[in-house]
N, C-alpha and C. Protein backbone atom coordinates (compact mmCIF):
# COMPACT_ATOMS: atom_id res chain seq x y z
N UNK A 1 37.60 -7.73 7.98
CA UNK A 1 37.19 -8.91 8.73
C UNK A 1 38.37 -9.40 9.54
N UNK A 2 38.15 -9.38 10.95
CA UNK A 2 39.19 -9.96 11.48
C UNK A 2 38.32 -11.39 12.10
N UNK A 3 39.93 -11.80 12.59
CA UNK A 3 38.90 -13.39 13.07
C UNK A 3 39.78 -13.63 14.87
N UNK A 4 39.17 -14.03 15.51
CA UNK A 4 39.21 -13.61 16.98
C UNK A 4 39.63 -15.19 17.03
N UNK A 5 38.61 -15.99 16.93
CA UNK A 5 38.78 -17.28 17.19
C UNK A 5 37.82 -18.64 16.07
N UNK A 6 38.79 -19.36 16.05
CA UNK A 6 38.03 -20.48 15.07
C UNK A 6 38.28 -21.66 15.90
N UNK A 7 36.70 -22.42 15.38
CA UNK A 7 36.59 -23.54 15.79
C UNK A 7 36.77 -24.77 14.30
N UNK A 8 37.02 -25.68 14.62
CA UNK A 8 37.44 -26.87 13.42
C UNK A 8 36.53 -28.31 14.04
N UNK A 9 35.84 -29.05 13.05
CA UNK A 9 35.05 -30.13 13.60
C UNK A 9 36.04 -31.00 12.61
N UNK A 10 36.48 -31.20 13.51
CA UNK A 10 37.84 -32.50 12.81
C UNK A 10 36.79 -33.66 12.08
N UNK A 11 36.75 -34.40 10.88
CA UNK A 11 36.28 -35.13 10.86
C UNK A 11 37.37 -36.61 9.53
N UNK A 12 36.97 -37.39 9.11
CA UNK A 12 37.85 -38.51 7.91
C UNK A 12 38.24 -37.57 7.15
N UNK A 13 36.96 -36.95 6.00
CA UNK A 13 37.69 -36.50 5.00
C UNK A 13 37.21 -34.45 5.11
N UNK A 14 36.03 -34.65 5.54
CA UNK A 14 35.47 -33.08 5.32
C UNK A 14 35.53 -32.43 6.80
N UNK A 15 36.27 -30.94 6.89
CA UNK A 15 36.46 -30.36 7.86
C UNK A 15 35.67 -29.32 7.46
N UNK A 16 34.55 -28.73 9.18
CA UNK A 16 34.10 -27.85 8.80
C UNK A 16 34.96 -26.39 9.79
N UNK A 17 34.92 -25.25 9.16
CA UNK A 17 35.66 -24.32 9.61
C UNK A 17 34.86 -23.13 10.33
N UNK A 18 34.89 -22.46 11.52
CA UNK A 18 33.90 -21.63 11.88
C UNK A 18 34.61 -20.68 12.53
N UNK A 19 34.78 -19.65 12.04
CA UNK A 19 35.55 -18.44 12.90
C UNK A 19 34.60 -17.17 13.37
N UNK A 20 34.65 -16.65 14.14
CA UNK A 20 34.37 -15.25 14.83
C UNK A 20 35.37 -14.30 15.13
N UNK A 21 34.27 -13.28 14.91
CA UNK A 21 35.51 -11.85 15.27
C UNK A 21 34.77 -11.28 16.65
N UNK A 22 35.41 -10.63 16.98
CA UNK A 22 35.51 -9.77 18.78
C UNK A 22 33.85 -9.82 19.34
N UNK A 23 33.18 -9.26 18.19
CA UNK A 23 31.93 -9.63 18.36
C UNK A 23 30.90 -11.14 18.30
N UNK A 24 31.93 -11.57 18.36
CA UNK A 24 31.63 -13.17 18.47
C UNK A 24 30.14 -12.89 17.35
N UNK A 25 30.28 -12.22 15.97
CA UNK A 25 30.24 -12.44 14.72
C UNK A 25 30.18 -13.21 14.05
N UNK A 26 29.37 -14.40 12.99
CA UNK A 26 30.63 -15.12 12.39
C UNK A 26 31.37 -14.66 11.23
N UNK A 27 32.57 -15.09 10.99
CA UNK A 27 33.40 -14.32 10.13
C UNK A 27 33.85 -14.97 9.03
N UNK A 28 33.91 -16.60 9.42
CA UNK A 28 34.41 -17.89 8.68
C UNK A 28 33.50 -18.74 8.92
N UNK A 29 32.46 -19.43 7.87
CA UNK A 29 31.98 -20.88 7.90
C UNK A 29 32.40 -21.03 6.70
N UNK A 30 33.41 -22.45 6.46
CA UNK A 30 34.10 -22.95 5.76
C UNK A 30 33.77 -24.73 5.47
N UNK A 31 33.67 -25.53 4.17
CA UNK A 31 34.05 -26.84 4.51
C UNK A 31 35.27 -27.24 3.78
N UNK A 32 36.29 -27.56 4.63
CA UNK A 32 37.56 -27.83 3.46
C UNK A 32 37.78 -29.25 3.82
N UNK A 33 38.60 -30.23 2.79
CA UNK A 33 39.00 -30.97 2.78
C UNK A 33 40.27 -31.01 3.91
N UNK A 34 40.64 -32.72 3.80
CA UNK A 34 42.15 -32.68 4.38
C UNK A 34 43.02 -32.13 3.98
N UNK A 35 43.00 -32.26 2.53
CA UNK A 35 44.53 -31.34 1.75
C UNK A 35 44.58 -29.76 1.52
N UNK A 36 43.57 -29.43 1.78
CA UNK A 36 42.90 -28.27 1.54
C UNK A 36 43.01 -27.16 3.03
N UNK A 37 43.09 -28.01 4.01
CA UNK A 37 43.51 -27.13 4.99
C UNK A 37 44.93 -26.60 5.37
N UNK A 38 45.71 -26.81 5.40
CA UNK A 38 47.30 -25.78 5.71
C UNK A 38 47.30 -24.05 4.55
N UNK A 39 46.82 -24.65 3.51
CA UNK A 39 46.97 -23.21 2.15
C UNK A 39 46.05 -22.96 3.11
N UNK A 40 44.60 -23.32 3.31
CA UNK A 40 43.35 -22.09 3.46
C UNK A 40 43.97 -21.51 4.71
N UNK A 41 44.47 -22.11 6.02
CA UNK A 41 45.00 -21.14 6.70
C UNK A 41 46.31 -20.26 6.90
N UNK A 42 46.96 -20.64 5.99
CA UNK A 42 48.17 -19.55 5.56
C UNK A 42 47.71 -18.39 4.98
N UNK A 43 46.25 -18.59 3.89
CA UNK A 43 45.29 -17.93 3.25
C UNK A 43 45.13 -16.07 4.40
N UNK A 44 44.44 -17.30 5.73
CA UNK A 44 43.86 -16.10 6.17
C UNK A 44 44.69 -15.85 7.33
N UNK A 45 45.99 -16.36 7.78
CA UNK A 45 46.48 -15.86 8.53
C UNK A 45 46.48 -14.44 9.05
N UNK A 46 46.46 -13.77 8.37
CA UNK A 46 46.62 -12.28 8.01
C UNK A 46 45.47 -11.92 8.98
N UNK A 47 44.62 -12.42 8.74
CA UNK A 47 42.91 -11.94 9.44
C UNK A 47 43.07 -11.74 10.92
N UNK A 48 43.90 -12.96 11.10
CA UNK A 48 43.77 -12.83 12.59
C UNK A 48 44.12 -11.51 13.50
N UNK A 49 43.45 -11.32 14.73
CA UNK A 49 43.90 -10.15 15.71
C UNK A 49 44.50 -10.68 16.73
């Protein structure tokens, strides 16, 4: 799974996470918290192309 591009719906406390790969796929639907987001994307850094 690679991930091409993610979108983030900023919100108070719950962020939702939505990534695609080349095939504009989805690859990531995510809901993380505030504290919860920097680890999850160090997580998948790797994914990216």
């Amino acid at each position: 799974m690679n991930i091409k591009r993610v979108g983030i719906d900023l919100a108070k406390d719950v962020f939702q996470v939505h990534g695609v790969d080349s095939q504009e796929i989805v690859s990531v639907h995510k809901q993380l918290r505030k504290s919860q987001m920097l680890a999850y994307f160090r997580k998948i850094s790797a994914l990216f192309d």
